[in-house]
N, C-alpha and C. Protein backbone atom coordinates (compact mmCIF):
# COMPACT_ATOMS: atom_id res chain seq x y z
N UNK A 1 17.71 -11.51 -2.84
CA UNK A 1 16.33 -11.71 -3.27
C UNK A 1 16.20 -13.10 -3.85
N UNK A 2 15.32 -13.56 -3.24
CA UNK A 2 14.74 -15.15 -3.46
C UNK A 2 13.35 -15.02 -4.32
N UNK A 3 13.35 -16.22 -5.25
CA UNK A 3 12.11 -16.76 -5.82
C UNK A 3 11.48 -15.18 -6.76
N UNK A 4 10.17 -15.32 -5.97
CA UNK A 4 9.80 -13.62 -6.88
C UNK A 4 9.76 -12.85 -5.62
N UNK A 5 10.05 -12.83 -4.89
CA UNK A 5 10.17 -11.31 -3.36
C UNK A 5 10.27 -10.49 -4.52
N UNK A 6 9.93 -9.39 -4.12
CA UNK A 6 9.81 -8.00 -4.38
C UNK A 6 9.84 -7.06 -3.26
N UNK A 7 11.13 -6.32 -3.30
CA UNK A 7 11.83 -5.38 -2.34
C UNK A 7 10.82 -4.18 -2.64
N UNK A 8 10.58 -3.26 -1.04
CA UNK A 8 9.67 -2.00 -1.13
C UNK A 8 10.68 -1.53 -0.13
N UNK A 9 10.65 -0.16 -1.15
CA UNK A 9 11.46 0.71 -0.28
C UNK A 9 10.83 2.30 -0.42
N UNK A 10 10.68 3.15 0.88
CA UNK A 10 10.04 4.75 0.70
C UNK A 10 11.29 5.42 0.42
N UNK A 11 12.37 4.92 -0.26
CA UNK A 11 13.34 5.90 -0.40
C UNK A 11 13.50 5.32 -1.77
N UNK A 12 14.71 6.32 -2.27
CA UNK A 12 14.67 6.36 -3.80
C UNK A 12 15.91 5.23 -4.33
N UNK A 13 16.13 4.90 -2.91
CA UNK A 13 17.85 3.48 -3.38
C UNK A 13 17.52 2.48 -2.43
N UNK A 14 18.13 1.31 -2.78
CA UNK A 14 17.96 0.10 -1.55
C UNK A 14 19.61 0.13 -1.27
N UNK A 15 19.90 0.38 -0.44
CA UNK A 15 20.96 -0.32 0.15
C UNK A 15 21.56 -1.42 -0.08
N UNK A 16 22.86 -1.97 -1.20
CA UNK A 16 23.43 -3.19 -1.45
C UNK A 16 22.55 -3.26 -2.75
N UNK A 17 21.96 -2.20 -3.72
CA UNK A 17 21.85 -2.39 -4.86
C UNK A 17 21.93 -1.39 -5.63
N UNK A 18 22.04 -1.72 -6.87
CA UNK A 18 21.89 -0.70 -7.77
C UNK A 18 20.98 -1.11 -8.73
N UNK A 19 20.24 0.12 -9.16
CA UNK A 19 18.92 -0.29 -10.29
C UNK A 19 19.51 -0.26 -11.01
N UNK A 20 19.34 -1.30 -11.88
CA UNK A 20 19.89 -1.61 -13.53
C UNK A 20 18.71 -1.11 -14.28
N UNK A 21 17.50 -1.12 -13.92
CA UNK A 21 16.16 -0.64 -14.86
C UNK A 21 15.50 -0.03 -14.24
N UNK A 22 14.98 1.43 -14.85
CA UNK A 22 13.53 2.18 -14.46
C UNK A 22 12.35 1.86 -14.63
N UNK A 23 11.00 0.90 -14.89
CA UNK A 23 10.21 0.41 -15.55
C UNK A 23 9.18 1.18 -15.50
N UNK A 24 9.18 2.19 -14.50
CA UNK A 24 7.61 3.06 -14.51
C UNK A 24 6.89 3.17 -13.32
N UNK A 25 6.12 4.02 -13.34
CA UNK A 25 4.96 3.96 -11.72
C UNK A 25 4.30 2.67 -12.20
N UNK A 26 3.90 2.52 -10.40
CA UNK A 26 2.83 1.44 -10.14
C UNK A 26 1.97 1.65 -9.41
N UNK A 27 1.09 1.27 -9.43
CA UNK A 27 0.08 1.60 -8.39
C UNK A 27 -0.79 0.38 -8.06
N UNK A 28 -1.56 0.45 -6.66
CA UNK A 28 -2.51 -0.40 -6.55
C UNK A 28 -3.44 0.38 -5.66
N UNK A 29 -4.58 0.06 -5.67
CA UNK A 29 -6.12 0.65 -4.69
C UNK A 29 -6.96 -0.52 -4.18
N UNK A 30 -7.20 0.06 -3.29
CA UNK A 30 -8.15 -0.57 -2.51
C UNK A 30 -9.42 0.31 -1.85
N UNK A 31 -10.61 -0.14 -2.27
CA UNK A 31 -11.70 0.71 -1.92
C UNK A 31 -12.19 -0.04 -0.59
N UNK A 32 -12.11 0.53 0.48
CA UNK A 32 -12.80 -0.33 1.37
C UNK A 32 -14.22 0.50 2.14
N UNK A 33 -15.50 -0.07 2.53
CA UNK A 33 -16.77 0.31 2.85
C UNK A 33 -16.67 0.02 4.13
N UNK A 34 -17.62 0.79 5.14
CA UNK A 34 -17.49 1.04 6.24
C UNK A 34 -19.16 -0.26 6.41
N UNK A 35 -19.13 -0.70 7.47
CA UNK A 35 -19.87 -1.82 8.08
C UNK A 35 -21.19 -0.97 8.83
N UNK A 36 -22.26 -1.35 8.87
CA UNK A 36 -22.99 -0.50 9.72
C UNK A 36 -22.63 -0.79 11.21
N UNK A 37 -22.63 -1.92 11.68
CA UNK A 37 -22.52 -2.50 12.88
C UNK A 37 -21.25 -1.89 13.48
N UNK A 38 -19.73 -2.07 12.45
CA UNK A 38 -19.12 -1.56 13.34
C UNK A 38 -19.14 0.06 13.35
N UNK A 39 -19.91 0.98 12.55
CA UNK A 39 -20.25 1.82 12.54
C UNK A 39 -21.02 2.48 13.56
N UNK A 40 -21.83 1.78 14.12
CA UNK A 40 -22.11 1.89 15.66
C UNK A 40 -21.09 2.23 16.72
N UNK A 41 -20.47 1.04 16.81
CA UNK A 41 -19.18 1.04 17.87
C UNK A 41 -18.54 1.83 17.44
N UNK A 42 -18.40 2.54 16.80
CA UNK A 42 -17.32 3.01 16.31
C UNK A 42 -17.76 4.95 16.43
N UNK A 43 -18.66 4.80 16.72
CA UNK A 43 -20.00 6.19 16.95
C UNK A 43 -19.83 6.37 18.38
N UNK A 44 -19.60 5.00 19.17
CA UNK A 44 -19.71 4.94 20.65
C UNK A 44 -18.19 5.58 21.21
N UNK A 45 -17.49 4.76 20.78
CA UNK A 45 -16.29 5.06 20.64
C UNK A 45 -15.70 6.21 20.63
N UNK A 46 -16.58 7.13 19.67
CA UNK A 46 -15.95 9.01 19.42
C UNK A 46 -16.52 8.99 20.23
N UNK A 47 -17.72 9.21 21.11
CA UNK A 47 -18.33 9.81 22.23
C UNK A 47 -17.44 9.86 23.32
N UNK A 48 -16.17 8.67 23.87
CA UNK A 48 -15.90 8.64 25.31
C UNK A 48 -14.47 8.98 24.87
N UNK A 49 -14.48 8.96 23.59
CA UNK A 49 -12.54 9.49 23.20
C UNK A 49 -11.79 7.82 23.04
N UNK A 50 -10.61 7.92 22.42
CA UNK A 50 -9.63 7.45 21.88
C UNK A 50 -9.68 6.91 20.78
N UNK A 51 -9.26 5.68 20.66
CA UNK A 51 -8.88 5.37 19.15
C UNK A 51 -10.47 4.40 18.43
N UNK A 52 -10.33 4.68 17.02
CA UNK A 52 -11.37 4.02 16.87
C UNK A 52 -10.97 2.79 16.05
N UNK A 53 -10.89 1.66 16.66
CA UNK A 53 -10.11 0.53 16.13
C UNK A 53 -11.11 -0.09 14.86
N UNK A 54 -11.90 0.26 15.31
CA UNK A 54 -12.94 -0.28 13.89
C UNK A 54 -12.13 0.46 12.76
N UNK A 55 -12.21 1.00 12.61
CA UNK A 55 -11.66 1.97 11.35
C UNK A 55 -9.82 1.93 11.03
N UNK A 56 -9.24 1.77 12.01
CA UNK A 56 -7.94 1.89 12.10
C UNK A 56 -7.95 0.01 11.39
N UNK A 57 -8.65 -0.47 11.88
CA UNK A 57 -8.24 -1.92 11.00
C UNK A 57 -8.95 -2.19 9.87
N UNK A 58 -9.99 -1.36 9.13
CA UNK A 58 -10.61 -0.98 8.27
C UNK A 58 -9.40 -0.32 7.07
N UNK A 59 -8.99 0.42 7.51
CA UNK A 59 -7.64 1.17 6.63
C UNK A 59 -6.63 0.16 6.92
N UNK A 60 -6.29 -0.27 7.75
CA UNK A 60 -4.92 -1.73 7.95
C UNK A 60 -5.26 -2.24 6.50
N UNK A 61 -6.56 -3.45 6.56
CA UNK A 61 -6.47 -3.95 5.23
C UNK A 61 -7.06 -3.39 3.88
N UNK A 62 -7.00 -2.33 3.72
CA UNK A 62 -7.26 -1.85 2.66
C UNK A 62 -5.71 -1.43 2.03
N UNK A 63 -5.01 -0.71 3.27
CA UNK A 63 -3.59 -0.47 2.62
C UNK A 63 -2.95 -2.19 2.36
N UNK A 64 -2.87 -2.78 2.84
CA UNK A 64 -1.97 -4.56 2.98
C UNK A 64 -2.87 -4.62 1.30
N UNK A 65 -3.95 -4.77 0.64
CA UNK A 65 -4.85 -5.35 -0.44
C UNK A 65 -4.16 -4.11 -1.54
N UNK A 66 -3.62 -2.40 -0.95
CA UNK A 66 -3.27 -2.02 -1.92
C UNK A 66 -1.78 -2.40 -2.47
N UNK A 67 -1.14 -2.66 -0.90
CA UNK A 67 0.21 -3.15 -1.62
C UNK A 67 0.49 -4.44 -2.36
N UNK A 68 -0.63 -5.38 -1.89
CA UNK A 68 -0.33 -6.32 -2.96
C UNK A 68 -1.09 -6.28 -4.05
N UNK A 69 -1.88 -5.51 -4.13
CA UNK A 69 -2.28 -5.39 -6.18
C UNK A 69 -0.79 -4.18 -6.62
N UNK A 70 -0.20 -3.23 -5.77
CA UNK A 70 0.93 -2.71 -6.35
C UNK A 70 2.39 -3.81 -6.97
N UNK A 71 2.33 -4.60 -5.70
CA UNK A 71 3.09 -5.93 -6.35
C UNK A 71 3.12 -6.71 -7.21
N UNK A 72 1.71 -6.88 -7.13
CA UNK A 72 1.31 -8.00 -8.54
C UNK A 72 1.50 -6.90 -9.68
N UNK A 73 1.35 -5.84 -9.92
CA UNK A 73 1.39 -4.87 -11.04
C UNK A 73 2.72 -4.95 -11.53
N UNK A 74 3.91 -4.86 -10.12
CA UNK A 74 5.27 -4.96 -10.00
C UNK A 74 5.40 -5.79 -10.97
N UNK A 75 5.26 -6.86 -10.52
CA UNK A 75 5.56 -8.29 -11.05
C UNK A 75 5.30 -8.29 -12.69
N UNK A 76 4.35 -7.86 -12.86
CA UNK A 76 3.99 -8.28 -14.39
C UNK A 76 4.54 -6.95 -15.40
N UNK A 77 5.01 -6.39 -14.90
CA UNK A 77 6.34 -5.14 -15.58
C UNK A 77 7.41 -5.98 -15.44
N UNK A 78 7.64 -6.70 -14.67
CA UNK A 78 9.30 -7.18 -15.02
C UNK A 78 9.88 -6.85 -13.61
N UNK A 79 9.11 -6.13 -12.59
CA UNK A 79 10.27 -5.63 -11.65
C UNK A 79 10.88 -6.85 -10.46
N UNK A 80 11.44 -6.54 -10.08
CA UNK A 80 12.12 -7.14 -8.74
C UNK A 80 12.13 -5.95 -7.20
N UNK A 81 11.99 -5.00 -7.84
CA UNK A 81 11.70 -3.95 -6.55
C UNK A 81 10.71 -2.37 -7.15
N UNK A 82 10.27 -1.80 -5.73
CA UNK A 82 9.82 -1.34 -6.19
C UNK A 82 10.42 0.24 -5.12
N UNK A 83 10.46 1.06 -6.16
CA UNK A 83 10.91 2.32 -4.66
C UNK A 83 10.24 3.59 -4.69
N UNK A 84 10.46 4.41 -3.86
CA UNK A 84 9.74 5.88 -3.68
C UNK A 84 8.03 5.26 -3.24
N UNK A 85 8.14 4.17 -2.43
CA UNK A 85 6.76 4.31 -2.31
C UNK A 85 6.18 5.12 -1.30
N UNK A 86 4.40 5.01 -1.76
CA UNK A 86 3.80 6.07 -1.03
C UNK A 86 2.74 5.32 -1.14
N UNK A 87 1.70 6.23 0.20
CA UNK A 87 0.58 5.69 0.20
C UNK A 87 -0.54 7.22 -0.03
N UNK A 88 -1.86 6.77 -0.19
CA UNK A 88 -2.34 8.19 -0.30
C UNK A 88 -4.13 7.92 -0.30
N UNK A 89 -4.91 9.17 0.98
CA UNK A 89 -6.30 8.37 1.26
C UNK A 89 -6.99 9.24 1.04
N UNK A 90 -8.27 8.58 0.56
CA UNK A 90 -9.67 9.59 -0.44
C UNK A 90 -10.41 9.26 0.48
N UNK A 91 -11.40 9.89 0.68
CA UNK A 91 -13.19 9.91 0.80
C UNK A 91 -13.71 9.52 -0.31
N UNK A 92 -14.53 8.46 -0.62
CA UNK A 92 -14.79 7.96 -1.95
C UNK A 92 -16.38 8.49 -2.00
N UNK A 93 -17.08 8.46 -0.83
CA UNK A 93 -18.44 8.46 -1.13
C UNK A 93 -18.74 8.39 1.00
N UNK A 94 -19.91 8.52 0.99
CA UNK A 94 -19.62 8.58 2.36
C UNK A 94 -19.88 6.67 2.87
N UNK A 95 -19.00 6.63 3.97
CA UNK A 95 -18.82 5.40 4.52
C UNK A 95 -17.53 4.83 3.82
N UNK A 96 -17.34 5.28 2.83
CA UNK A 96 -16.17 4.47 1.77
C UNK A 96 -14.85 5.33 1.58
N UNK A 97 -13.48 4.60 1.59
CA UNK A 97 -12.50 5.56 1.74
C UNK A 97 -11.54 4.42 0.61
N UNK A 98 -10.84 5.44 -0.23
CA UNK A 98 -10.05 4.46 -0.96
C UNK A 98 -8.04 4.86 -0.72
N UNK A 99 -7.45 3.75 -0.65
CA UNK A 99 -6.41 3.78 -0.12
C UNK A 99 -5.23 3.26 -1.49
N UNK A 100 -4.24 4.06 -1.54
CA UNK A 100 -3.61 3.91 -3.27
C UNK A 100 -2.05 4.18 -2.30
N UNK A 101 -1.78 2.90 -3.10
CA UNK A 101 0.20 2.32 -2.73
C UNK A 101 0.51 2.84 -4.09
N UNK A 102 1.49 3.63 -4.05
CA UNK A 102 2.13 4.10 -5.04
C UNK A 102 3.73 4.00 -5.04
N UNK A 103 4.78 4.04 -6.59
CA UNK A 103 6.00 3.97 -6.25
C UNK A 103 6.47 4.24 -7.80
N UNK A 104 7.70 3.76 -7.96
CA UNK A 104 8.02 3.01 -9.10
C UNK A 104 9.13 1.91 -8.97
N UNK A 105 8.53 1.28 -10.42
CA UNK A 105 8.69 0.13 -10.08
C UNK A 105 10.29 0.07 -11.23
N UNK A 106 11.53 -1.04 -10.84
CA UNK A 106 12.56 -1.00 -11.38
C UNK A 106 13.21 -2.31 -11.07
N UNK A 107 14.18 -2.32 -11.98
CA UNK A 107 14.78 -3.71 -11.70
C UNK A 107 16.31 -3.43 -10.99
N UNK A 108 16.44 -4.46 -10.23
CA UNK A 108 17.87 -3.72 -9.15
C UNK A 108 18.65 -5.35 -9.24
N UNK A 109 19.57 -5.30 -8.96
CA UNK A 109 20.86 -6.33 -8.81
C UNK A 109 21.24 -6.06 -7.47
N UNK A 110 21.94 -6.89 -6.90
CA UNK A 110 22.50 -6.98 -5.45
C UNK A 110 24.07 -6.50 -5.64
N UNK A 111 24.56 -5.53 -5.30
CA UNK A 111 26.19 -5.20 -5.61
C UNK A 111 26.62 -5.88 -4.80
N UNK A 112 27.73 -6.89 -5.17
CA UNK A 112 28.50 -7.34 -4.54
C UNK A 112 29.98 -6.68 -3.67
């Protein structure tokens, strides 16, 4: 680990370390609102079947905006990694869906 990187891992160990510190959950959210326009296409879209990319890249950056407010949270606890993460998605209101990176956050060393 270089500079400030901050290691994410969905498991509870990183490989080639050991946590020296537990520091606590972290979390970050991201509320993201649905567009009318692509809300259209995206209406058209369910009608003939498959994927609805409006939305699938709608949730892309809402999760990427939650992991880095989970990082920056990281960061200002002290951590260097963060593990057990998770992600997890609401209906906030209609059109609006909120997307929450979750973990905890700890300090790890590289075993030599």
């Amino acid at each position: 680990m270089e500079g400030h990187e901050i290691l994410l891992s969905t498991t509870e160990n990183i490989p080639g370390y050991k946590i020296i510190k537990v520091l606590g959950i972290v979390m970050g959210s991201a509320v993201r609102a649905r567009h009318i326009g692509r809300d259209i296409v995206a209406s058209l879209r369910n009608i003939v079947g498959g994927e609805v990319r409006e939305y699938t890249e709608l949730l892309a950056q809402a999760r990427n905006i939650a992991i880095e407010r989970m990082i920056k949270r990281a960061k200002e606890m002290g951590a260097n990694a963060v593990i057990g993460v998770r992600f997890s998605t609401a209906n906030i209101m209609g059109g609006a869906a909120e997307v929450l990176a979750y973990g905890t956050a700890v300090v790890v060393k590289k075993v030599e």
